[in-house]
C-alpha atoms as a PDB file:
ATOM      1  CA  UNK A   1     -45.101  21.326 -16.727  1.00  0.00           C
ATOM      2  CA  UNK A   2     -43.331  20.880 -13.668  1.00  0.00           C
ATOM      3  CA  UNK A   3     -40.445  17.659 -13.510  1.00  0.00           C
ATOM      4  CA  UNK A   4     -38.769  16.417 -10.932  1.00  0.00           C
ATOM      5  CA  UNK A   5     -35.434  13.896 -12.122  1.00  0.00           C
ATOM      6  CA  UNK A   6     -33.899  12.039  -9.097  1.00  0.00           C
ATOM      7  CA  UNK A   7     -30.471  10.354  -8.493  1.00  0.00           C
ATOM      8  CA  UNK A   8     -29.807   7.732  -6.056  1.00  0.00           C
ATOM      9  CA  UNK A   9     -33.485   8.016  -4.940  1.00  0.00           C
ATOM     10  CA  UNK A  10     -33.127  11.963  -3.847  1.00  0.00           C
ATOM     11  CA  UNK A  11     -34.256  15.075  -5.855  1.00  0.00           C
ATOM     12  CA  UNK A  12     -31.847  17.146  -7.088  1.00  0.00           C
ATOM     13  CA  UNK A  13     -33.342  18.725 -10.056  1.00  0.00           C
ATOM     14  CA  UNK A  14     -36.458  20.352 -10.890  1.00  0.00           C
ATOM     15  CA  UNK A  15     -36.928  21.137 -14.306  1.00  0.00           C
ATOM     16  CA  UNK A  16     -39.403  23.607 -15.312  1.00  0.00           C
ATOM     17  CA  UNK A  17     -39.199  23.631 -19.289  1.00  0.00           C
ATOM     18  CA  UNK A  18     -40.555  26.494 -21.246  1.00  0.00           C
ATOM     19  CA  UNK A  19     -43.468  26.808 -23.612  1.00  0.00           C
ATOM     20  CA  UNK A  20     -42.303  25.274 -26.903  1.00  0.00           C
ATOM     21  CA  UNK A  21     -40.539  28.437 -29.047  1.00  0.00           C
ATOM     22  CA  UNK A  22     -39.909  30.276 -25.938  1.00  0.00           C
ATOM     23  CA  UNK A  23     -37.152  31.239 -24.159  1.00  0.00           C
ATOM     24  CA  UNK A  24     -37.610  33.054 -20.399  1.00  0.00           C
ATOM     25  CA  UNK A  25     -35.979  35.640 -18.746  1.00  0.00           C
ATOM     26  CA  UNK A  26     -34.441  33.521 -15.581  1.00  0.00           C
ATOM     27  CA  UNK A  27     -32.449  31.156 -17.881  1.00  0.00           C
ATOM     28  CA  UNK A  28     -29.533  29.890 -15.846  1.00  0.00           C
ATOM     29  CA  UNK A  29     -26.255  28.299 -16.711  1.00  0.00           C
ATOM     30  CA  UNK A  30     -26.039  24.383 -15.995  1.00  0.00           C
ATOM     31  CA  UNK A  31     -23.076  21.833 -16.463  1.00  0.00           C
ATOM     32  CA  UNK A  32     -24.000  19.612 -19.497  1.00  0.00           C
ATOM     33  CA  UNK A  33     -22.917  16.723 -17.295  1.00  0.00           C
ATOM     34  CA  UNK A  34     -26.498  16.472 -15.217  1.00  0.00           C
ATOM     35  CA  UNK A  35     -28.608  16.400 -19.062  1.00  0.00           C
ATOM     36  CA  UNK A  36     -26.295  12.932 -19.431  1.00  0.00           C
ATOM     37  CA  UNK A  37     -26.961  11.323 -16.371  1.00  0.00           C
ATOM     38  CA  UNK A  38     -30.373  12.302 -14.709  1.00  0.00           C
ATOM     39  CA  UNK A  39     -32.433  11.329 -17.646  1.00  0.00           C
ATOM     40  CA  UNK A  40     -34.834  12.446 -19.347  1.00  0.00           C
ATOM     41  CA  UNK A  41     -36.776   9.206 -20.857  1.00  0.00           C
ATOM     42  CA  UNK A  42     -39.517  10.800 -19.742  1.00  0.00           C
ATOM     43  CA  UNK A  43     -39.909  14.187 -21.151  1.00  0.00           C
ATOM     44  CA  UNK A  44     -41.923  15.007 -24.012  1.00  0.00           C
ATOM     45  CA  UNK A  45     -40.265  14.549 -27.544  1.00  0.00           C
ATOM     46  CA  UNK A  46     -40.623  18.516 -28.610  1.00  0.00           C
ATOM     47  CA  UNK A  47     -39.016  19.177 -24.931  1.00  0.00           C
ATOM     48  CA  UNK A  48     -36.694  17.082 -25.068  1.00  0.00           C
ATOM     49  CA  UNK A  49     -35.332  18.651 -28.542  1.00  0.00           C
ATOM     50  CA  UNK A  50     -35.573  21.918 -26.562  1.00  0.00           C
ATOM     51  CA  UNK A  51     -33.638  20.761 -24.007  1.00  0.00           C
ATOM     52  CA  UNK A  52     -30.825  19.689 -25.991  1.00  0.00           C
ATOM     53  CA  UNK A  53     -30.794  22.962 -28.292  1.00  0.00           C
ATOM     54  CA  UNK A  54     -30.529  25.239 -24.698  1.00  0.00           C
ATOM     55  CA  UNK A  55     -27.918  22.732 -23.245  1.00  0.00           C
ATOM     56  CA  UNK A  56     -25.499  23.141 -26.279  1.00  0.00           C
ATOM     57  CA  UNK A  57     -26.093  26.796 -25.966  1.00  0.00           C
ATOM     58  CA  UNK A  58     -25.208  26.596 -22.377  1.00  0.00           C
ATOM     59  CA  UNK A  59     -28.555  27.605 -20.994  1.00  0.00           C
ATOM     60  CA  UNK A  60     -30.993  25.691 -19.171  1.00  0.00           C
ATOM     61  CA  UNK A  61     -34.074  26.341 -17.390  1.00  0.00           C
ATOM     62  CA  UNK A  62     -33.216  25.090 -13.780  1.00  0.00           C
ATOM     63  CA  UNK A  63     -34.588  25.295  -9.652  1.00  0.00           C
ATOM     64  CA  UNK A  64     -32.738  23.248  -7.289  1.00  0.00           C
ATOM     65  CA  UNK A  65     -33.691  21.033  -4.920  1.00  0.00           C
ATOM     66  CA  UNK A  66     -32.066  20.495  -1.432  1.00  0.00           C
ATOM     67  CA  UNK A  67     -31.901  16.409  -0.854  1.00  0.00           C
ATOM     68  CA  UNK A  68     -33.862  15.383   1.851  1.00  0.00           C
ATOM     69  CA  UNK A  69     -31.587  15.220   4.740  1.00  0.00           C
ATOM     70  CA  UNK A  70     -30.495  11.520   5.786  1.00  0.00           C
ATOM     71  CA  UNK A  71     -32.403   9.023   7.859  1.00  0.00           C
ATOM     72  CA  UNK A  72     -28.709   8.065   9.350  1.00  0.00           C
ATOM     73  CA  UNK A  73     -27.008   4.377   8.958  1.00  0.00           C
ATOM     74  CA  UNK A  74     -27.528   2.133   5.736  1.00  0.00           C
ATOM     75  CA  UNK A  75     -25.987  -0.865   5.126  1.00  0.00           C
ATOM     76  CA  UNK A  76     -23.927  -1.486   2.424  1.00  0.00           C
ATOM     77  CA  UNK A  77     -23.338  -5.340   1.526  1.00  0.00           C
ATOM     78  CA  UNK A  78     -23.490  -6.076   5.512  1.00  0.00           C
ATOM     79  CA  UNK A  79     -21.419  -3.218   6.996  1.00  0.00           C
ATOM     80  CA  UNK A  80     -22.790  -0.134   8.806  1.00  0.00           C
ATOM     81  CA  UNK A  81     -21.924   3.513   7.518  1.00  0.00           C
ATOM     82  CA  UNK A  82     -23.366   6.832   8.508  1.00  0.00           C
ATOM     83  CA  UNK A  83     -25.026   8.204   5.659  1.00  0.00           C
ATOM     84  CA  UNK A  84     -24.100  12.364   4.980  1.00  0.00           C
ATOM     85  CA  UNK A  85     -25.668  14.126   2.215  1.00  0.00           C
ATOM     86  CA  UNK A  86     -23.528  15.440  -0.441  1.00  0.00           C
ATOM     87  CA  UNK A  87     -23.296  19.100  -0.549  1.00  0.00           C
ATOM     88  CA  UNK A  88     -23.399  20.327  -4.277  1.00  0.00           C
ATOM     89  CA  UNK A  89     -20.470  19.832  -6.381  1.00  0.00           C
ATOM     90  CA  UNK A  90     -18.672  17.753  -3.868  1.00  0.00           C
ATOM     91  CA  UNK A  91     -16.962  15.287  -5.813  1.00  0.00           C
ATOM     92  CA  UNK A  92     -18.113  11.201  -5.226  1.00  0.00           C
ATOM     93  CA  UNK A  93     -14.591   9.876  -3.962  1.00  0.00           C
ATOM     94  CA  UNK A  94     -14.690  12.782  -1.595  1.00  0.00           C
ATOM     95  CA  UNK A  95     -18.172  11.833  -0.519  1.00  0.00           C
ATOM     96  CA  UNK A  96     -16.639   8.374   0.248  1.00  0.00           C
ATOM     97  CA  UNK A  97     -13.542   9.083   2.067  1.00  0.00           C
ATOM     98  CA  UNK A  98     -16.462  11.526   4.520  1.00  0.00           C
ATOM     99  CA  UNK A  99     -18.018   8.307   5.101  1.00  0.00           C
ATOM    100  CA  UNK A 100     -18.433   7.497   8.837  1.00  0.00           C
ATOM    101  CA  UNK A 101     -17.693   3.786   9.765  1.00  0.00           C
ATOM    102  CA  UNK A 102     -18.073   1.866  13.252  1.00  0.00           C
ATOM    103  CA  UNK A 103     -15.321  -0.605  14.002  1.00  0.00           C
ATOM    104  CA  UNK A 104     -15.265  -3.601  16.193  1.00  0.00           C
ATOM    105  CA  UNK A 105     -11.612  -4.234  17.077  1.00  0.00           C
ATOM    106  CA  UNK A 106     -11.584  -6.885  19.842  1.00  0.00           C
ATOM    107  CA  UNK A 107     -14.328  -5.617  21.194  1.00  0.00           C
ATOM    108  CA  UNK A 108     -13.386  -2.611  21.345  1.00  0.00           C
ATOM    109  CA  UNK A 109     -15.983  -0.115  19.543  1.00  0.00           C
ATOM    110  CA  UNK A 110     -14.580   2.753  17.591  1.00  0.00           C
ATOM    111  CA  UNK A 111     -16.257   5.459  14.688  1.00  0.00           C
ATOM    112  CA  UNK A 112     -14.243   7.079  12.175  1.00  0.00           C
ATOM    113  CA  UNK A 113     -14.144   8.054   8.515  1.00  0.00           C
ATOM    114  CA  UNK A 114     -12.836   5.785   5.682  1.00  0.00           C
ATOM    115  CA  UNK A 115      -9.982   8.853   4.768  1.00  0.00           C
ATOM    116  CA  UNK A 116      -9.007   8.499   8.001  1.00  0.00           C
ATOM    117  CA  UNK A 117      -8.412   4.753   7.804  1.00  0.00           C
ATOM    118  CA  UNK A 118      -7.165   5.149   4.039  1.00  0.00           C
ATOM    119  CA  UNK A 119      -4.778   7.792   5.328  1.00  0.00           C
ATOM    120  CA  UNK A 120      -1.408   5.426   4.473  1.00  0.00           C
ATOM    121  CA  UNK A 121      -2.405   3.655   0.665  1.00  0.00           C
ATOM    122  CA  UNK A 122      -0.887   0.458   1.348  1.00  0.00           C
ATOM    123  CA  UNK A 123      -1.893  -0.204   4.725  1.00  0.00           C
ATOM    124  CA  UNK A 124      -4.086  -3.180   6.175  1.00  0.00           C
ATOM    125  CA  UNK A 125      -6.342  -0.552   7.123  1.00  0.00           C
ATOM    126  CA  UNK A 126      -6.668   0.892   3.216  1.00  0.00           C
ATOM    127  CA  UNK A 127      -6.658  -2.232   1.507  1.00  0.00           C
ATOM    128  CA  UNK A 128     -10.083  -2.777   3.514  1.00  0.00           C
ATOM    129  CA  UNK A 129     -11.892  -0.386   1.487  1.00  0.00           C
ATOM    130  CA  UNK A 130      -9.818  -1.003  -2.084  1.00  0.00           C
ATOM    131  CA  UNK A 131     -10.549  -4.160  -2.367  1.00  0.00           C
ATOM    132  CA  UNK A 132     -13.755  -6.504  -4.184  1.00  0.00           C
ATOM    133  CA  UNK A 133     -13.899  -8.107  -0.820  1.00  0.00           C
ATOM    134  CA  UNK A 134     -16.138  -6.006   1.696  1.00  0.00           C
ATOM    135  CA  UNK A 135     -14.772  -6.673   5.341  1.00  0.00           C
ATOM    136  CA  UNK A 136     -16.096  -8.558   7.776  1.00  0.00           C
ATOM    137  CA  UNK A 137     -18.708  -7.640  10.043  1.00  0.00           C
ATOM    138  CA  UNK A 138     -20.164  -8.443  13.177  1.00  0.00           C
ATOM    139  CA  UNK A 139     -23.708  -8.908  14.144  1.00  0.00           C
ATOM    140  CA  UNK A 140     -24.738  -5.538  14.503  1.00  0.00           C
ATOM    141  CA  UNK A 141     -22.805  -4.406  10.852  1.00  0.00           C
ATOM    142  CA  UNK A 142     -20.001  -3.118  12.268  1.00  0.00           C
ATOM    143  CA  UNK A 143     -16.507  -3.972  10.494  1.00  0.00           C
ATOM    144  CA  UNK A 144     -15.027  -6.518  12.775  1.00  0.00           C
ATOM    145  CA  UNK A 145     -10.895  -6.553  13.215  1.00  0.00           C
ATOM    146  CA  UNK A 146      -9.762  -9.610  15.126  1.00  0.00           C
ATOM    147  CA  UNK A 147      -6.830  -7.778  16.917  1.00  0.00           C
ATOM    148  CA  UNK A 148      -6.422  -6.039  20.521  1.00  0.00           C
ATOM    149  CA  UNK A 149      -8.948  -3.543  20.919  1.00  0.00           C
ATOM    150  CA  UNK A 150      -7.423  -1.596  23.347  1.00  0.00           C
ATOM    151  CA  UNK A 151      -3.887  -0.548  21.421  1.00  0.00           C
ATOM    152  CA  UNK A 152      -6.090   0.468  18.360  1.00  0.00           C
ATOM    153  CA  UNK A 153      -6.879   3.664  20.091  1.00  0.00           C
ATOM    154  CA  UNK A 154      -3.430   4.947  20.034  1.00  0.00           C
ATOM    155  CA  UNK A 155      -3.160   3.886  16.152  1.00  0.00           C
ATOM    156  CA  UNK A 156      -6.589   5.757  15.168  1.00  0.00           C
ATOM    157  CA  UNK A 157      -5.466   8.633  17.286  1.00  0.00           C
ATOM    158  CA  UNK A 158      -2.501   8.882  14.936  1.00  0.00           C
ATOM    159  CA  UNK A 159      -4.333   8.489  11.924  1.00  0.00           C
ATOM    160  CA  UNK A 160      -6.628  11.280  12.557  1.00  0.00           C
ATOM    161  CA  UNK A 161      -3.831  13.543  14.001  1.00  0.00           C
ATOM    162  CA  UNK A 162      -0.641  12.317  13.845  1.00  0.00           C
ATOM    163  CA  UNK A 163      -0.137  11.565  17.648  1.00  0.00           C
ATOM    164  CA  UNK A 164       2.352   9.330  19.086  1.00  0.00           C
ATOM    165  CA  UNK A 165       1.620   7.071  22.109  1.00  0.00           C
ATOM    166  CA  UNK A 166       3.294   7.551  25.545  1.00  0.00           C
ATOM    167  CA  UNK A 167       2.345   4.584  26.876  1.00  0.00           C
ATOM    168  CA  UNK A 168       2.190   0.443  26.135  1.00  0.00           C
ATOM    169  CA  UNK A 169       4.963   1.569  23.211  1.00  0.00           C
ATOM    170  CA  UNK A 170       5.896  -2.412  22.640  1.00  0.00           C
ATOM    171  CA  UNK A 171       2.345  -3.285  22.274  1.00  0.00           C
ATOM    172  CA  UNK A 172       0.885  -0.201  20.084  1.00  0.00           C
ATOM    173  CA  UNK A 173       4.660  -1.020  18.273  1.00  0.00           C
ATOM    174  CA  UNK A 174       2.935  -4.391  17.311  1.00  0.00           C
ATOM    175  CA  UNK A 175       0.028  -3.204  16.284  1.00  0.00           C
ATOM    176  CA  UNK A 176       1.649  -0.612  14.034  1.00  0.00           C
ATOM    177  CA  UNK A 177       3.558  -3.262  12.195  1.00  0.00           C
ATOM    178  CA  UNK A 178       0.935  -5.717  11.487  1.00  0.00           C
ATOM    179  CA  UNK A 179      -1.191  -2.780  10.114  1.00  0.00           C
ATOM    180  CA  UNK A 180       1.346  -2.232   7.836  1.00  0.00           C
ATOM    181  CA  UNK A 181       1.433   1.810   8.865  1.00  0.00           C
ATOM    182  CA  UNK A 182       4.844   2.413   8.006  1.00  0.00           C
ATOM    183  CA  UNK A 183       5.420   5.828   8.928  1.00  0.00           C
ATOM    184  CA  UNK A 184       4.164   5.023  12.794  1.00  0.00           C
ATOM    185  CA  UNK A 185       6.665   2.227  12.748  1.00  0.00           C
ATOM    186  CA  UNK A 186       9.477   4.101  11.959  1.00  0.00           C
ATOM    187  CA  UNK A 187       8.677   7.006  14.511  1.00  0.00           C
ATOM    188  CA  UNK A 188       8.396   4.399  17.040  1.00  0.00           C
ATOM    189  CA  UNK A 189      11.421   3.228  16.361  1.00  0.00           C
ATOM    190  CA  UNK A 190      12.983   6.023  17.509  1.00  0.00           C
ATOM    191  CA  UNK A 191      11.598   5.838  20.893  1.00  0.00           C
ATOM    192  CA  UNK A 192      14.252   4.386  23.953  1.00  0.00           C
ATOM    193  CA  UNK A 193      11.707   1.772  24.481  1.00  0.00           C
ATOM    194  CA  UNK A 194      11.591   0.028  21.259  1.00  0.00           C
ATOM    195  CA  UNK A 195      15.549   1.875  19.715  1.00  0.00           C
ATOM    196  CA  UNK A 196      17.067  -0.126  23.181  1.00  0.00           C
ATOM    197  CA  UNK A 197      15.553  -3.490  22.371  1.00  0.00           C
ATOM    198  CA  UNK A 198      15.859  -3.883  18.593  1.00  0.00           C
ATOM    199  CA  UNK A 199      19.189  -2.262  17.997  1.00  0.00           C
ATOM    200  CA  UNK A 200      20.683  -2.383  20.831  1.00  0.00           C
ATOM    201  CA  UNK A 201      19.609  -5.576  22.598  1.00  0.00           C
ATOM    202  CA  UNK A 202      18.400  -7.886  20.099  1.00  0.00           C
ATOM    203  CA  UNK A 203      21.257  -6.833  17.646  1.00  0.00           C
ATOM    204  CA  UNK A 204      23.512  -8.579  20.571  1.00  0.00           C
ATOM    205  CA  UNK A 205      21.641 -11.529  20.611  1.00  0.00           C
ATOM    206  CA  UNK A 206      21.725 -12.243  16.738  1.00  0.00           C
ATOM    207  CA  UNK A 207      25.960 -12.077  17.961  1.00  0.00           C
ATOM    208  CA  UNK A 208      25.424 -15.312  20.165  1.00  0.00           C
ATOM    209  CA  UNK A 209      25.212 -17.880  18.252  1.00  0.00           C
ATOM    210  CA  UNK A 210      22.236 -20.623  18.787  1.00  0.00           C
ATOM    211  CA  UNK A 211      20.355 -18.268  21.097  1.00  0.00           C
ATOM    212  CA  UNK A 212      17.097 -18.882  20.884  1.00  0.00           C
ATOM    213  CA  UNK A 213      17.781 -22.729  20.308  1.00  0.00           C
ATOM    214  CA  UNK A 214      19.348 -23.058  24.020  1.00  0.00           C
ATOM    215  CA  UNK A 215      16.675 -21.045  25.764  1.00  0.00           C
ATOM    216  CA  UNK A 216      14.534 -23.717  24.470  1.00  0.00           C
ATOM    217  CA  UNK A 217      16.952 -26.352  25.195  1.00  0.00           C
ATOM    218  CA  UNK A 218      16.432 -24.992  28.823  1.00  0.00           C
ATOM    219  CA  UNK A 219      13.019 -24.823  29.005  1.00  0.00           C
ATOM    220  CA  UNK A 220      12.763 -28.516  28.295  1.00  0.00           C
ATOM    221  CA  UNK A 221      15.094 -29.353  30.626  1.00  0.00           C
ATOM    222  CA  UNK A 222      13.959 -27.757  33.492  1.00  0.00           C
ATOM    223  CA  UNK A 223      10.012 -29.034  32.513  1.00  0.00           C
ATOM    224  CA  UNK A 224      11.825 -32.681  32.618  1.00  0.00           C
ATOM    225  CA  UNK A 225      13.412 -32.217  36.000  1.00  0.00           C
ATOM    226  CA  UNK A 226      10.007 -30.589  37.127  1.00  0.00           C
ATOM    227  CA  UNK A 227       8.010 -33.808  38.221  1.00  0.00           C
ATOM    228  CA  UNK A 228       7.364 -34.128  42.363  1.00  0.00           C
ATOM    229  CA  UNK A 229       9.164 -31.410  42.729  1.00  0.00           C
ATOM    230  CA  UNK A 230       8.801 -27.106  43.727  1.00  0.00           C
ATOM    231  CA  UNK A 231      11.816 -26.420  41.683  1.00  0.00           C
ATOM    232  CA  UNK A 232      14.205 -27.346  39.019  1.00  0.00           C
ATOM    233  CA  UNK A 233      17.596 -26.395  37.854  1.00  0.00           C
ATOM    234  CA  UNK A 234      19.774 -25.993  34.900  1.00  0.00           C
ATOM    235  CA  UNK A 235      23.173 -25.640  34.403  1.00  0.00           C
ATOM    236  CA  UNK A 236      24.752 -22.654  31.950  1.00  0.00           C
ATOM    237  CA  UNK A 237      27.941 -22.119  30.700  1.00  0.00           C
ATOM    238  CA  UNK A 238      28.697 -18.939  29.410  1.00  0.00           C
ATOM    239  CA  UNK A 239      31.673 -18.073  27.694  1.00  0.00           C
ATOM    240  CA  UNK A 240      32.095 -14.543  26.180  1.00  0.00           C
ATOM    241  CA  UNK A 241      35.911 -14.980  23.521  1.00  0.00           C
ATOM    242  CA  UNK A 242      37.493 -17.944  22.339  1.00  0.00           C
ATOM    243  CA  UNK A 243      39.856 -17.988  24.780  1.00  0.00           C
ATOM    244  CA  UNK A 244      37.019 -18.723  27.523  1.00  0.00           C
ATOM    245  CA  UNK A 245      35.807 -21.468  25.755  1.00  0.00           C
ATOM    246  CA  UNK A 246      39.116 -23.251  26.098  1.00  0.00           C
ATOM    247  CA  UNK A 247      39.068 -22.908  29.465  1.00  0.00           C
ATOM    248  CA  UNK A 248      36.198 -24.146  30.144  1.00  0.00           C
ATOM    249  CA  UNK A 249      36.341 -27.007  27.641  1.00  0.00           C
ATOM    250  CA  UNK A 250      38.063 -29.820  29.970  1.00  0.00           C
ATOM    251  CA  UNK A 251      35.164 -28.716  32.516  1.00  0.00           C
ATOM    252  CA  UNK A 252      32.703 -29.547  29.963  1.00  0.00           C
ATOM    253  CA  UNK A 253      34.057 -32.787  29.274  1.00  0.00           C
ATOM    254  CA  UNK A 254      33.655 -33.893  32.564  1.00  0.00           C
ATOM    255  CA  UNK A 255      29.968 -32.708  33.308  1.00  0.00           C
ATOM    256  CA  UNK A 256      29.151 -35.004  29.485  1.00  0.00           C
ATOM    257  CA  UNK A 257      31.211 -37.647  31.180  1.00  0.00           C
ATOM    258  CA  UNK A 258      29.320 -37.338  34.403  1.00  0.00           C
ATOM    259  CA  UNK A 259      25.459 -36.943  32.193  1.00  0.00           C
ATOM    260  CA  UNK A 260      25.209 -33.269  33.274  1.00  0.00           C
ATOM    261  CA  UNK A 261      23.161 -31.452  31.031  1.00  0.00           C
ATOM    262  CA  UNK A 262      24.795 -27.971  30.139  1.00  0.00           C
ATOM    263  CA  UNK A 263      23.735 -25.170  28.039  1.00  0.00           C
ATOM    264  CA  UNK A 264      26.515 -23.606  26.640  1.00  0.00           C
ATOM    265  CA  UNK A 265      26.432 -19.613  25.317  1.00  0.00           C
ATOM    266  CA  UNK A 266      29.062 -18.304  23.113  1.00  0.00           C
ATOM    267  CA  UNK A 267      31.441 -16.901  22.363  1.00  0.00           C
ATOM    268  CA  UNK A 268      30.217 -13.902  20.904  1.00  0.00           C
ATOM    269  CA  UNK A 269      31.516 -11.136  18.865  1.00  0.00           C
ATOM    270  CA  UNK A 270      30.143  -7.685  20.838  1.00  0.00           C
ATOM    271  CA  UNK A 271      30.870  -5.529  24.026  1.00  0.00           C
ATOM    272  CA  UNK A 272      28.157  -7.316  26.421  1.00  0.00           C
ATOM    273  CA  UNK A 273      29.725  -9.098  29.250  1.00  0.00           C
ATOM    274  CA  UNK A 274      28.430 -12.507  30.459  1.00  0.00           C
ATOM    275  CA  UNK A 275      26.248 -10.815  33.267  1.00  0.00           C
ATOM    276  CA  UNK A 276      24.632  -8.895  30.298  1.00  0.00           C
ATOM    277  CA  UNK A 277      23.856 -12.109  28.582  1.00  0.00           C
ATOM    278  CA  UNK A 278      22.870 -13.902  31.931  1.00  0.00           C
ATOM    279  CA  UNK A 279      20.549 -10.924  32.087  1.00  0.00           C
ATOM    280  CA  UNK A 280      19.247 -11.104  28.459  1.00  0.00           C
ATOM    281  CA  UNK A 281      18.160 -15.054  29.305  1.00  0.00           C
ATOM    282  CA  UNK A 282      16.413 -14.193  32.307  1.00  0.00           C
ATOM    283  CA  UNK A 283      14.368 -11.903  30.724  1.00  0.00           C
ATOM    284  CA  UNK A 284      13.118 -13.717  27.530  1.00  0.00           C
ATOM    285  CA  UNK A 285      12.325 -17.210  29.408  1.00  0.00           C
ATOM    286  CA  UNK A 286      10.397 -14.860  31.967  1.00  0.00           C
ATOM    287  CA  UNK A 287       8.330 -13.358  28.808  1.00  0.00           C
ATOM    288  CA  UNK A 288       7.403 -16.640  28.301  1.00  0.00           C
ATOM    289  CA  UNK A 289       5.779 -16.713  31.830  1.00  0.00           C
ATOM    290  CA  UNK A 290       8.458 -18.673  33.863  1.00  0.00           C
ATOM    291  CA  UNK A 291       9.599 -17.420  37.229  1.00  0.00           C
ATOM    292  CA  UNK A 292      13.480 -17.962  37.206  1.00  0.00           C
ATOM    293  CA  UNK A 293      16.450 -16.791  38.520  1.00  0.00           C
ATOM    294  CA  UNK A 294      19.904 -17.279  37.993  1.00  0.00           C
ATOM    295  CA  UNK A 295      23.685 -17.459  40.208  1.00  0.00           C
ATOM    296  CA  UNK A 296      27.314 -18.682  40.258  1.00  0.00           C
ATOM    297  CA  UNK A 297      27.986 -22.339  40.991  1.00  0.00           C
ATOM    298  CA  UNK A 298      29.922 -23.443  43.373  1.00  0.00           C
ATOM    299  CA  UNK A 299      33.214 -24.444  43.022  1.00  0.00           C
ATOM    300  CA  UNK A 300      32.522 -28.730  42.529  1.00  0.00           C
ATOM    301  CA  UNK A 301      35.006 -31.625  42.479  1.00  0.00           C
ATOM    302  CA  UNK A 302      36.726 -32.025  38.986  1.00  0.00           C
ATOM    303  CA  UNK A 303      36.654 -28.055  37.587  1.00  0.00           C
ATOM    304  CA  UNK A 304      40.063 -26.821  37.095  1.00  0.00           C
ATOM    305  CA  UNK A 305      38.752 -23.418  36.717  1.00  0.00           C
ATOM    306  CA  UNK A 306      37.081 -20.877  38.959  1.00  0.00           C
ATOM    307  CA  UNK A 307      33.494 -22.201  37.961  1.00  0.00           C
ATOM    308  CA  UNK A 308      31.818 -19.044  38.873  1.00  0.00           C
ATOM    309  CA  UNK A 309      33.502 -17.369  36.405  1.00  0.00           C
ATOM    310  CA  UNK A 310      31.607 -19.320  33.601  1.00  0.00           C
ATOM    311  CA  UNK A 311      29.028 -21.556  35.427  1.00  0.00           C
ATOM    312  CA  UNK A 312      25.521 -20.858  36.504  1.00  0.00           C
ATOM    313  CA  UNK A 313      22.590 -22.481  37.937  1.00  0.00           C
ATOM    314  CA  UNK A 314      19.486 -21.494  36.192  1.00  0.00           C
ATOM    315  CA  UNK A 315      16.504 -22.291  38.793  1.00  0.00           C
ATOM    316  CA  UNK A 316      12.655 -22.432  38.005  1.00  0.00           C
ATOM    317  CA  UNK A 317      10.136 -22.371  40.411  1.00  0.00           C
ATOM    318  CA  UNK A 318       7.146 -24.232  39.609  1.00  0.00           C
ATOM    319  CA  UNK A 319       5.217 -22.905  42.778  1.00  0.00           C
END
């Protein structure tokens, strides 16, 4: 009598068992684990028996099967995989980290394995495939990721072979840190791009107190002034020690006196000069999409000081 016990839907066993009281030549060895799992519900009683007698003795009559090769992509609770067959004895969490997946990220369209996106436990990109919640997919299946497509690459490209970007560092920096990949983040970190602007520059700026108050304090300003007209201005006053400020401070007086809006910087504790902070402004209300520039001012009735020591026009052009 010739049986054939699937798993999953597949063949992988045949099992031929011998006439009742006999025991054939080809026996061959068999880990007890398959007799527990494959069942057997529907062999014969006096088989059965048999069965269990060989298996404790280590010995089973057995003639494998090779499972039918794949048909390709399933879909598992909405999301597409690539279906592999299992080769024999390959344990099931390695069969799932083989898994191929296809990604949507922006629109991007990408195909990996889940190892390679559960390289880093703890990332965004492994807590997709540890948790109850599948992710999302898209219309055709694929696992959708609601982030720019394009600087995935470089981030997938490290996964699989520990690459570093050349190019768009800022952006694929980004990326990194809201995928929570914190080895790629800390490389990157030691690039000139992104070393210069978070220790170097931005660890200035935290030393000027109220920056990122004033630059908006400027933007409204200059958006106020901006009606009928190609351009606006706004006044700065930058002052770099204590002693600066004092000079300037009878100055200041007079512009409140006169209802001259002023933006005053500083004093700050670091080694930047005022051009460097002149520069630093520039550049962050131009990230914002404004086209300014900046340069001394003149010398006006009232200062008792050189004003282009300390005084700037700020001047955005609208078009």
């Amino acid at each position: 009598m010739l049986l054939a016990l699937s798993r999953g839907g597949q063949d992988c066993f045949r099992l031929q068992p011998p006439p009742l009281g006999c025991t054939p030549p080809h026996l061959a060895r068999l880990d007890p684990t398959p007799l527990t799992c494959l069942g057997w519900a529907g062999l014969p009683r006096p088989h059965r028996q048999q069965l269990v007698e060989l298996g404790h003795a280590g010995q089973v009559p057995v003639s494998p099967v090779q499972p039918a090769p794949s048909s390709g992509r399933f879909q598992r609770k909405g999301m597409s995989f690539m279906a592999e067959p299992r080769p024999p004895g390959k344990p099931a969490a390695l069969q799932t980290m083989s898994l191929v997946v296809e990604l949507n990220v922006g629109g991007e369209l990408y195909t990996t394995t889940v190892g390679t996106l559960k390289k880093f436990p703890g990332s965004k990109l492994a807590e997709m495939f540890n948790t109850a919640k599948p992710p999302r997919p898209d219309s055709q299946g694929r696992i959708f990721i609601d982030r720019p497509g394009t600087h995935f690459r470089p981030i997938l490209e490290y996964l699989r072979s520990g690459q570093l970007p050349t190019q768009s560092i800022p952006e694929v920096y980004r990326e990194a840190q809201y995928y929570e990949i914190q080895p790629l983040v800390k490389l990157l970190e030691e690039t000139p791009q992104i070393f210069g602007e978070q220790v170097a520059r931005k660890q200035f700026l935290l030393r000027v107190p109220g920056y990122n108050e004033n630059l908006e304090l400027m933007i409204r300003i200059a958006r106020a002034e901006a009606v009928a007209a190609r351009c606006s201005g706004v006044m700065v006053c930058a002052v770099r020690t204590e002693e600066d400020a004092a000079r300037c401070l009878d100055t200041l007086q007079t512009l409140e006196t006169d209802k001259r809006s002023v933006v005053k910087f500083g004093p700050w504790k670091a080694s930047p000069a005022i051009t460097d902070l002149l520069d630093c402004v520039k550049m962050d209300i131009e990230a914002q999409g404004y086209c300014v520039s900046y340069q001394p001012c003149v010398t006006e009735k009232g200062f008792r000081i050189k004003s282009s020591d300390y005084f700037y026009k700020f001047t955005f052009t609208w078009w």
